[in-house]
Structure formats: structure tokens, C-alpha cells
N, C-alpha and C. Protein backbone atom coordinates (compact mmCIF):
# COMPACT_ATOMS: atom_id res chain seq x y z
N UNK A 1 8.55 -18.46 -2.02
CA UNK A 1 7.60 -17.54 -1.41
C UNK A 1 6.72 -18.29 -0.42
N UNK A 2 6.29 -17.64 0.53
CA UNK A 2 5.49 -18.16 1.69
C UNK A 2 3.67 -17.96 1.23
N UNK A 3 2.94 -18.16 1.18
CA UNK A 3 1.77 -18.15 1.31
C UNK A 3 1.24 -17.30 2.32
N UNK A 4 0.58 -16.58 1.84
CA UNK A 4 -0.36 -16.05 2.82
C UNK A 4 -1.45 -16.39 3.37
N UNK A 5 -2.05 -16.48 4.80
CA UNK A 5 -2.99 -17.13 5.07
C UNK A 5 -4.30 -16.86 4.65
N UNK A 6 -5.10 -17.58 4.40
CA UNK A 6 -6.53 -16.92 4.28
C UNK A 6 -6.82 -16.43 5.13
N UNK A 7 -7.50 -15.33 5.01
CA UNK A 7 -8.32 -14.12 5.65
C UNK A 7 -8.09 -13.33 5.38
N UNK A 8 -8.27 -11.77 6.34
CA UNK A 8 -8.52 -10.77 5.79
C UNK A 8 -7.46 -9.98 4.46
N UNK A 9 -6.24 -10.61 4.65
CA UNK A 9 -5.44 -10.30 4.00
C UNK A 9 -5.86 -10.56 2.38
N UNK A 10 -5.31 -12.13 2.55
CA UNK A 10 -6.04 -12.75 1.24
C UNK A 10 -7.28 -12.20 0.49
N UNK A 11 -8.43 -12.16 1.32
CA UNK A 11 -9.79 -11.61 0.96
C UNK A 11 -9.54 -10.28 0.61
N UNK A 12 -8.69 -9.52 1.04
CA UNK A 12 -8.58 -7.96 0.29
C UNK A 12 -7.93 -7.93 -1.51
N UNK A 13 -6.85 -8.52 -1.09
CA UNK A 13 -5.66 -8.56 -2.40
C UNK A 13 -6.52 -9.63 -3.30
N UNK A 14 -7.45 -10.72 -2.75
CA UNK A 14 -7.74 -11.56 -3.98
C UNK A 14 -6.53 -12.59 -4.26
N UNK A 15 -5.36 -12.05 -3.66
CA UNK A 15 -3.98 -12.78 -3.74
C UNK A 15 -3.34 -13.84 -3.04
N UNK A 16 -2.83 -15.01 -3.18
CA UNK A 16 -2.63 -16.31 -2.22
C UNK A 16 -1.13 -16.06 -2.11
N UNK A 17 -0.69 -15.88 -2.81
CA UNK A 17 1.18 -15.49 -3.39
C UNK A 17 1.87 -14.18 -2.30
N UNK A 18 2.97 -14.93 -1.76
CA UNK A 18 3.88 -13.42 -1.15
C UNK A 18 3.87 -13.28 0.39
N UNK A 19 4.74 -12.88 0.59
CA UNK A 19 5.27 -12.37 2.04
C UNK A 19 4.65 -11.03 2.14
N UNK A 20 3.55 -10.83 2.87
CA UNK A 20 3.40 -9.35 3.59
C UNK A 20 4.06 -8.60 4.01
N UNK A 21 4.28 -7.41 3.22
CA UNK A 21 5.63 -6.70 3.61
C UNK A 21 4.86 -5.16 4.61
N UNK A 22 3.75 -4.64 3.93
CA UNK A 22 3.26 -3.70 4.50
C UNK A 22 1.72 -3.60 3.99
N UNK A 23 0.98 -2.82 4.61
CA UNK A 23 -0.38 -1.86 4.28
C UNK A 23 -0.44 -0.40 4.09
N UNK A 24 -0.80 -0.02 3.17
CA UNK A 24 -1.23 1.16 2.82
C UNK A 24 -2.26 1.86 3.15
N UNK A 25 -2.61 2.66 4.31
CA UNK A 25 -4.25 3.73 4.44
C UNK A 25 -4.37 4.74 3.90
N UNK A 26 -5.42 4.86 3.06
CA UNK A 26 -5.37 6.23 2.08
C UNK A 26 -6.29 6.83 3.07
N UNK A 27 -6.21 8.59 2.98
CA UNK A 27 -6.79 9.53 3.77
C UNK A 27 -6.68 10.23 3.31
N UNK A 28 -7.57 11.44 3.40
CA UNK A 28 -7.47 12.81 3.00
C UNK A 28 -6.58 13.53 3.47
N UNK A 29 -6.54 13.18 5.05
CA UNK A 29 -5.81 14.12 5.39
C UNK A 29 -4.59 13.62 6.73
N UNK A 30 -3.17 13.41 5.94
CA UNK A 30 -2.25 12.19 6.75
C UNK A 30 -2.06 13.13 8.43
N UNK A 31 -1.67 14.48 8.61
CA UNK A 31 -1.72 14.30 9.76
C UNK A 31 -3.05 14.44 11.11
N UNK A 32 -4.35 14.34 10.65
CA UNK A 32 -4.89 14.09 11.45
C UNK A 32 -5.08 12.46 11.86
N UNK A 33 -4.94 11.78 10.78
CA UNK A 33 -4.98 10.38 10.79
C UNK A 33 -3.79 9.87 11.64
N UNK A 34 -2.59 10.01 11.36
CA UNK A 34 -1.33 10.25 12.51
C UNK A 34 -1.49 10.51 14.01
N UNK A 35 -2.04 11.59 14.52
CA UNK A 35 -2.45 11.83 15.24
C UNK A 35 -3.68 10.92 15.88
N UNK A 36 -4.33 10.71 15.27
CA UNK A 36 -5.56 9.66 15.74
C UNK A 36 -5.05 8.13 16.25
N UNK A 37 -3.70 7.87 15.89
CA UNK A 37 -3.05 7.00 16.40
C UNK A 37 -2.36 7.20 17.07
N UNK A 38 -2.68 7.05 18.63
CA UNK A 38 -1.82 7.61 19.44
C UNK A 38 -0.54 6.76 19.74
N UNK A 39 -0.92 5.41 20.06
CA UNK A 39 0.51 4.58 20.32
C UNK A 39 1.74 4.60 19.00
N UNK A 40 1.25 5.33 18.05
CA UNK A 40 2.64 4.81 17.24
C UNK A 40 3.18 6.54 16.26
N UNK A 41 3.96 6.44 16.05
CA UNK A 41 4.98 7.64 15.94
C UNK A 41 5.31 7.15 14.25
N UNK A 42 4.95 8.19 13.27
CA UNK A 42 5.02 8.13 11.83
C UNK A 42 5.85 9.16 11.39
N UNK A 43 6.85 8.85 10.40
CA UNK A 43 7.44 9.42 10.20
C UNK A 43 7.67 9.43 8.43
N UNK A 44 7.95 10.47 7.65
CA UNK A 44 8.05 10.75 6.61
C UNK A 44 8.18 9.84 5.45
N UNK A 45 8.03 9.39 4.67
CA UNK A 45 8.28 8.15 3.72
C UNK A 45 8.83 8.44 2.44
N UNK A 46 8.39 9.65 2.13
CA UNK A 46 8.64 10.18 0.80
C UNK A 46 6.91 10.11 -0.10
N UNK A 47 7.26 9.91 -1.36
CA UNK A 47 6.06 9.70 -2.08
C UNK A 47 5.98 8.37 -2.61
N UNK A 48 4.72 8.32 -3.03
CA UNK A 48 4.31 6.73 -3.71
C UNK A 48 3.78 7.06 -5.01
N UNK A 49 4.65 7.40 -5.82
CA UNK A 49 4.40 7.52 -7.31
C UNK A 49 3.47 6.88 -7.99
N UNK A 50 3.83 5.60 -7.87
CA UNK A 50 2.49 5.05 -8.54
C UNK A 50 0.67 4.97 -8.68
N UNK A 51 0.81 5.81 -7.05
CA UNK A 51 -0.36 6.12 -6.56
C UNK A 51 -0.91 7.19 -6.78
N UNK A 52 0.28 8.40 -6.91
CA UNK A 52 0.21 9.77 -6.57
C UNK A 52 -0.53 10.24 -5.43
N UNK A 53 0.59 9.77 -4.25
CA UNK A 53 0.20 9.89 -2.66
C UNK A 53 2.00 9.66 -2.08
N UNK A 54 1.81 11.15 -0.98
CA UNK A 54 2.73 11.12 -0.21
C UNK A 54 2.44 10.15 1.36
N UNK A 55 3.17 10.23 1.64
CA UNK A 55 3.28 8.76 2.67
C UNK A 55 4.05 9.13 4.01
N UNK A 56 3.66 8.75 5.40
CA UNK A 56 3.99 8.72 6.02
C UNK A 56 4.13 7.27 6.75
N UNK A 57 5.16 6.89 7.39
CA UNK A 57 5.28 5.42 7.63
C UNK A 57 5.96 5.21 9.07
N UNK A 58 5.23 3.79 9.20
CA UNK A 58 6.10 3.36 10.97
C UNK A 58 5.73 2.24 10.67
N UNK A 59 6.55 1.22 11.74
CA UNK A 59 6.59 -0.32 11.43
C UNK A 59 5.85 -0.63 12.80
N UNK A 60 4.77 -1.79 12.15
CA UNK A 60 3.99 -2.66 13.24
C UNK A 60 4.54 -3.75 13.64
N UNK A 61 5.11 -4.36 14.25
CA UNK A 61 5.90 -5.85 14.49
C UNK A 61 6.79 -5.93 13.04
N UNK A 62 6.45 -6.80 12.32
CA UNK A 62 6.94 -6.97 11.14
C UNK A 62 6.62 -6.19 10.01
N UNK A 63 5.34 -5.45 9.85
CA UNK A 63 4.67 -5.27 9.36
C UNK A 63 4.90 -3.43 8.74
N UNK A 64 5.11 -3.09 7.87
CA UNK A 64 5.38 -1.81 7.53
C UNK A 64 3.45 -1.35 7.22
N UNK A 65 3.47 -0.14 8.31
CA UNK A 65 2.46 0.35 8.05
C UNK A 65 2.18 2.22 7.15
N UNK A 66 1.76 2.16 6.43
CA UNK A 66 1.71 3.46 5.34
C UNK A 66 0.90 4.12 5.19
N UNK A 67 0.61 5.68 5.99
CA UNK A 67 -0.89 6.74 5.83
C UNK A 67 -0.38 7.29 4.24
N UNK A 68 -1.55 6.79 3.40
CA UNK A 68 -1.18 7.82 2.11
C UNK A 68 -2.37 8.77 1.94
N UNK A 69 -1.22 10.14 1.60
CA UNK A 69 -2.81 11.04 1.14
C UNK A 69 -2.27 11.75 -0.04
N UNK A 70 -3.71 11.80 -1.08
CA UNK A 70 -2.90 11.64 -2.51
C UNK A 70 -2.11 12.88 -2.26
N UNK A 71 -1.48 13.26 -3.58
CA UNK A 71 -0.52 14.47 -4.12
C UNK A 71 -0.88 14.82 -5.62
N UNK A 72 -1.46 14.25 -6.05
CA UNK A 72 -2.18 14.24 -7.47
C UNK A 72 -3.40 13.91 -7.43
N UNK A 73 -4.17 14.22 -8.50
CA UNK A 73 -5.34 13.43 -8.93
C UNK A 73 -5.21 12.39 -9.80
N UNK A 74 -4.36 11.08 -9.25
CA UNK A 74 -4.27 9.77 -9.59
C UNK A 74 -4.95 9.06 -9.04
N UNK A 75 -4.09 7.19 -9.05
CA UNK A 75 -4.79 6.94 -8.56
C UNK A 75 -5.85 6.63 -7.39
N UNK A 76 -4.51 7.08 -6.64
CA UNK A 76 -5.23 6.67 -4.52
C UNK A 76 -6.13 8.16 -4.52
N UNK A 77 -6.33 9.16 -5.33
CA UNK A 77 -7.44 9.99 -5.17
C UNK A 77 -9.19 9.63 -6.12
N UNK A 78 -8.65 8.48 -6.85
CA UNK A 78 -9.79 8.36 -7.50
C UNK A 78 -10.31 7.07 -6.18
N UNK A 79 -9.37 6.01 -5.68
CA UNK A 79 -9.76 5.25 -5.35
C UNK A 79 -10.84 5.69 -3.93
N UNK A 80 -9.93 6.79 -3.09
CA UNK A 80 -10.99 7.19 -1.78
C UNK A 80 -11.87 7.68 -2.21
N UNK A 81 -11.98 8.64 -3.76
CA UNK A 81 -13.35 8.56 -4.09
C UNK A 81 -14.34 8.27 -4.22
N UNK A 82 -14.18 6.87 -4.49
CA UNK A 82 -14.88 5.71 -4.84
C UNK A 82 -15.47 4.41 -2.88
N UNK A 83 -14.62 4.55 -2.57
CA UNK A 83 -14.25 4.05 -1.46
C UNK A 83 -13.85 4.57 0.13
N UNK A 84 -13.75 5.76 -0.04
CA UNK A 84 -13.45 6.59 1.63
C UNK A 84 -12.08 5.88 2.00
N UNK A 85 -11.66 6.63 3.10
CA UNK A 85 -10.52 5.95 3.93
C UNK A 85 -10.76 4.47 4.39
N UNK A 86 -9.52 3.97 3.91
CA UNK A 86 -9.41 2.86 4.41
C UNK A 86 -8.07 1.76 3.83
N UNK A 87 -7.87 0.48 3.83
CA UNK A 87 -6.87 -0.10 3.22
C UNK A 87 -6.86 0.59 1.81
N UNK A 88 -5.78 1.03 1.07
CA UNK A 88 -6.07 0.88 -0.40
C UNK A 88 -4.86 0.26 -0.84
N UNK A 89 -3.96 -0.26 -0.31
CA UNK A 89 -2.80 -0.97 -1.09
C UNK A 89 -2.10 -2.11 -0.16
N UNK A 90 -1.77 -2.90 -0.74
CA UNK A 90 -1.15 -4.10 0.08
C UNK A 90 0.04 -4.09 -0.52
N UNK A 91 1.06 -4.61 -0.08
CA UNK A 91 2.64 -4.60 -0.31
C UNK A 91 3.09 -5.72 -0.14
N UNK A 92 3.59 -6.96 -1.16
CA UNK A 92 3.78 -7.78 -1.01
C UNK A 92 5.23 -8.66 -1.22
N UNK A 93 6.04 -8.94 -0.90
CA UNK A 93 6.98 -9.84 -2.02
C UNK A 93 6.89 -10.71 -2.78
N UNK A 94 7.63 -10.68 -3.84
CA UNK A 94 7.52 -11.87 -4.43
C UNK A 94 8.16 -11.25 -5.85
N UNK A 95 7.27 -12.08 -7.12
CA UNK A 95 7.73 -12.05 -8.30
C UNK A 95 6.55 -11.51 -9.43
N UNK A 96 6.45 -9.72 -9.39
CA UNK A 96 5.52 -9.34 -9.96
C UNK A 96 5.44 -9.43 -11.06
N UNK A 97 4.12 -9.05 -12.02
CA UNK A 97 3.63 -9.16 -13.52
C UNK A 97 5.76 -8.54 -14.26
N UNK A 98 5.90 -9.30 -15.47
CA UNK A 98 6.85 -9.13 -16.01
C UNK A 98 7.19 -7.82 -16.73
N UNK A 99 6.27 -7.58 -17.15
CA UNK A 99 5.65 -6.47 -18.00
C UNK A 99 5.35 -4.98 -17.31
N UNK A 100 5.22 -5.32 -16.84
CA UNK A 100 5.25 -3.96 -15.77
C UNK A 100 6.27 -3.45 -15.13
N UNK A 101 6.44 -1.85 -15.44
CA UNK A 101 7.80 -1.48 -14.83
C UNK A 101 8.39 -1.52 -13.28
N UNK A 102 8.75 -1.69 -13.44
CA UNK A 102 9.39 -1.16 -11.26
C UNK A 102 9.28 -0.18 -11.19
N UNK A 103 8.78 0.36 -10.03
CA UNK A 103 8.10 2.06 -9.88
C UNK A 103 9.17 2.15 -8.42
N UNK A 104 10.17 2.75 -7.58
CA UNK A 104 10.10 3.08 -6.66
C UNK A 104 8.88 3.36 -5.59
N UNK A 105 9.32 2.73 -4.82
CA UNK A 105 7.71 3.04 -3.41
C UNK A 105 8.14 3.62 -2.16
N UNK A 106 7.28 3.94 -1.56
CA UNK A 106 7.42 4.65 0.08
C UNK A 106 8.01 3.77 0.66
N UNK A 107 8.63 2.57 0.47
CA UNK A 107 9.16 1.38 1.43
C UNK A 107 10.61 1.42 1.12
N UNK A 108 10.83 2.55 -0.39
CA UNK A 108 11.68 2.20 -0.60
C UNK A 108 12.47 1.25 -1.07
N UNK A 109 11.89 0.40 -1.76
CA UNK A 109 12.48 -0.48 -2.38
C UNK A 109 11.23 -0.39 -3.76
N UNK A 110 11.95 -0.90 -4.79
CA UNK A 110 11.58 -1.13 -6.07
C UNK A 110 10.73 -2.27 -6.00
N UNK A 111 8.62 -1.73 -6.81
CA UNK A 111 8.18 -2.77 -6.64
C UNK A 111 7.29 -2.08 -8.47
N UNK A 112 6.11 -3.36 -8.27
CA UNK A 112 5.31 -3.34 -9.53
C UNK A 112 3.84 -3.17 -9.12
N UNK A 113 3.07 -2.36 -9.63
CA UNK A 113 1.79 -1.92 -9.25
C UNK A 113 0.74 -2.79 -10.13
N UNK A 114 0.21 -3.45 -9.27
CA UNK A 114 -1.37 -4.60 -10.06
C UNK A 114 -2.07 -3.98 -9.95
N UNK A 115 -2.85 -3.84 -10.68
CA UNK A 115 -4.06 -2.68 -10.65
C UNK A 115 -5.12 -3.96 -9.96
N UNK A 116 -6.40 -4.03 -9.54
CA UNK A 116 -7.15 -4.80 -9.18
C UNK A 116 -8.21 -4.76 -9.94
N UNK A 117 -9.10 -5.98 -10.70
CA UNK A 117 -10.31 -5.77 -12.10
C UNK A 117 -11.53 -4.87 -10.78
N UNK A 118 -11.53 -5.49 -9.81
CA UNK A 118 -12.57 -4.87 -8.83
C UNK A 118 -12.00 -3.25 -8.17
N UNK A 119 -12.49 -2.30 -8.54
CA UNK A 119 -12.41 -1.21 -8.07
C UNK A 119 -12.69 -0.91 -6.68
N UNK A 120 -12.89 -1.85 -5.95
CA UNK A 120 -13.27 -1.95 -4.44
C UNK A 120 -12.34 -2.58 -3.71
N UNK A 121 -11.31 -3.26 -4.55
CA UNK A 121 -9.94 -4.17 -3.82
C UNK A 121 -8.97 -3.13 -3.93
N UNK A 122 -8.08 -3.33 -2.61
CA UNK A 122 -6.99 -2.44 -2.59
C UNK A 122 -5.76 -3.14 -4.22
N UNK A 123 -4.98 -1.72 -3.98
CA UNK A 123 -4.06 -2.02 -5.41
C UNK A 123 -3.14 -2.99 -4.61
N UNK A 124 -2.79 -3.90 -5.21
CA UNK A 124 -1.65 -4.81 -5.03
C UNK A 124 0.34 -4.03 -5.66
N UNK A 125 1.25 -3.94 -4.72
CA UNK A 125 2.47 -3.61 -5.40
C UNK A 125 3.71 -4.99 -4.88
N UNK A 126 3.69 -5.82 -5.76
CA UNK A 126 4.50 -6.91 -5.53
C UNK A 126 5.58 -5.88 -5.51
N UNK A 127 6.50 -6.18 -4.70
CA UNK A 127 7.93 -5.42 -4.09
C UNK A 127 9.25 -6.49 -4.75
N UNK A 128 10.22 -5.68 -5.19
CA UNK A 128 11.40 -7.48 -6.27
C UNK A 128 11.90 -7.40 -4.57
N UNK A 129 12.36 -9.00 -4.71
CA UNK A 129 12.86 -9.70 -3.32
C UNK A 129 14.25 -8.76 -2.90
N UNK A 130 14.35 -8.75 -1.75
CA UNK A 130 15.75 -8.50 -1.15
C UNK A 130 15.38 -7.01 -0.90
């Protein structure tokens, strides 16, 4: 695994471990947020179960970018509660908690959801490699 650099990344997740695979923006409401971005074109993702938030997605350079707005009253609806729009999940590779199931994600690939002890840090979903 590669390291991630310090900064803003690091400072969100709390996390040093993993390849940045994507970001998650929680919103109330995904297509005005879509729209508010004019240079980039989002397209459908499916849902993010673990969150209970449907997802719309487009890729930044390398970088998979994700508008979620919940679909339940889980967790990405308790978290903008708490917090308003903004990052709420980071997407990482690597080799998540053992114990924890693999959830399917909006990226589409099978990952594991870290909850964060600080209710103000986005959720961490280590993604299994490949």
C-alpha cells in the first residue's frame, strides 16, 4: 500500500494507510448539487448501502468523485445532520478491519465501512484490492 500524504486527506480520515480511490459529498439534495457543478457530468452510481444514500458519480483525474443523498434514515442522514453538506466518506484501498463484512459500494466494488470514534470525521470504506 502507498501512503497517503499528510494533509487534507489524512487530516479528514485520521488515516495514514491506502491508495485514494474516491470522495464521497453528502447533500440533501443530489441534483441540485450536480448541477452546481458545471464542468463535470454525473452520472448514476446506484446506492451506497452502508450509508443509506443513493449516489451519483464522475471521475476527477484519478480520483472517483460521489454526490450522496441519503435514501434512508441511516447513516449519511444522521451524519449531515450533525454536520451539513460536505465530505462525509473517503474511499480507500487497502486491507480493511477483518471483522467487518464487505458491503457492496457506489464504486462498485466490494469494500468495509469504519465507522469514525469522532462524529465530525468522514466514514472511512477501505475498498478489498483489485
Amino acid at each position: 500500500m502507498r501512503a497517503l500524504e499528510k494533509g487534507p486527506v489524512a487530516d479528514l480520515t485520521g488515516e495514514g494507510d491506502g491508495a485514494l480511490i474516491g470522495m464521497g459529498w453528502a447533500t440533501v439534495d443530489l441534483e441540485r448539487t450536480a448541477s452546481e457543478v458545471l464542468e463535470l457530468h454525473f452520472d448514476d452510481s446506484g446506492d451506497e448501502s452502508a450509508l443509506g444514500a443513493r449516489a451519483l458519480g464522475t471521475k476527477v483525474g484519478s480520483i472517483e468523485l460521489l454526490l450522496l443523498e441519503p435514501s434512508t434514515e441511516g447513516r449519511l442522514a444522521g451524519w449531515l445532520a450533525r454536520n451539513g453538506e460536505g465530505v462525509a466518506v473517503i474511499y480507500v484501498e487497502g486491507a480493511g478491519a477483518a471483522d467487518a463484512p464487505p458491503v457492496n459500494t457506489a464504486l462498485g466494488r466490494p469494500g468495509r465501512l469504519e465507522i469514525p470514534g469522532d462524529r465530525t470525521r468522514p466514514f472511512l470504506v477501505v475498498l478489498d484490492p483489485g
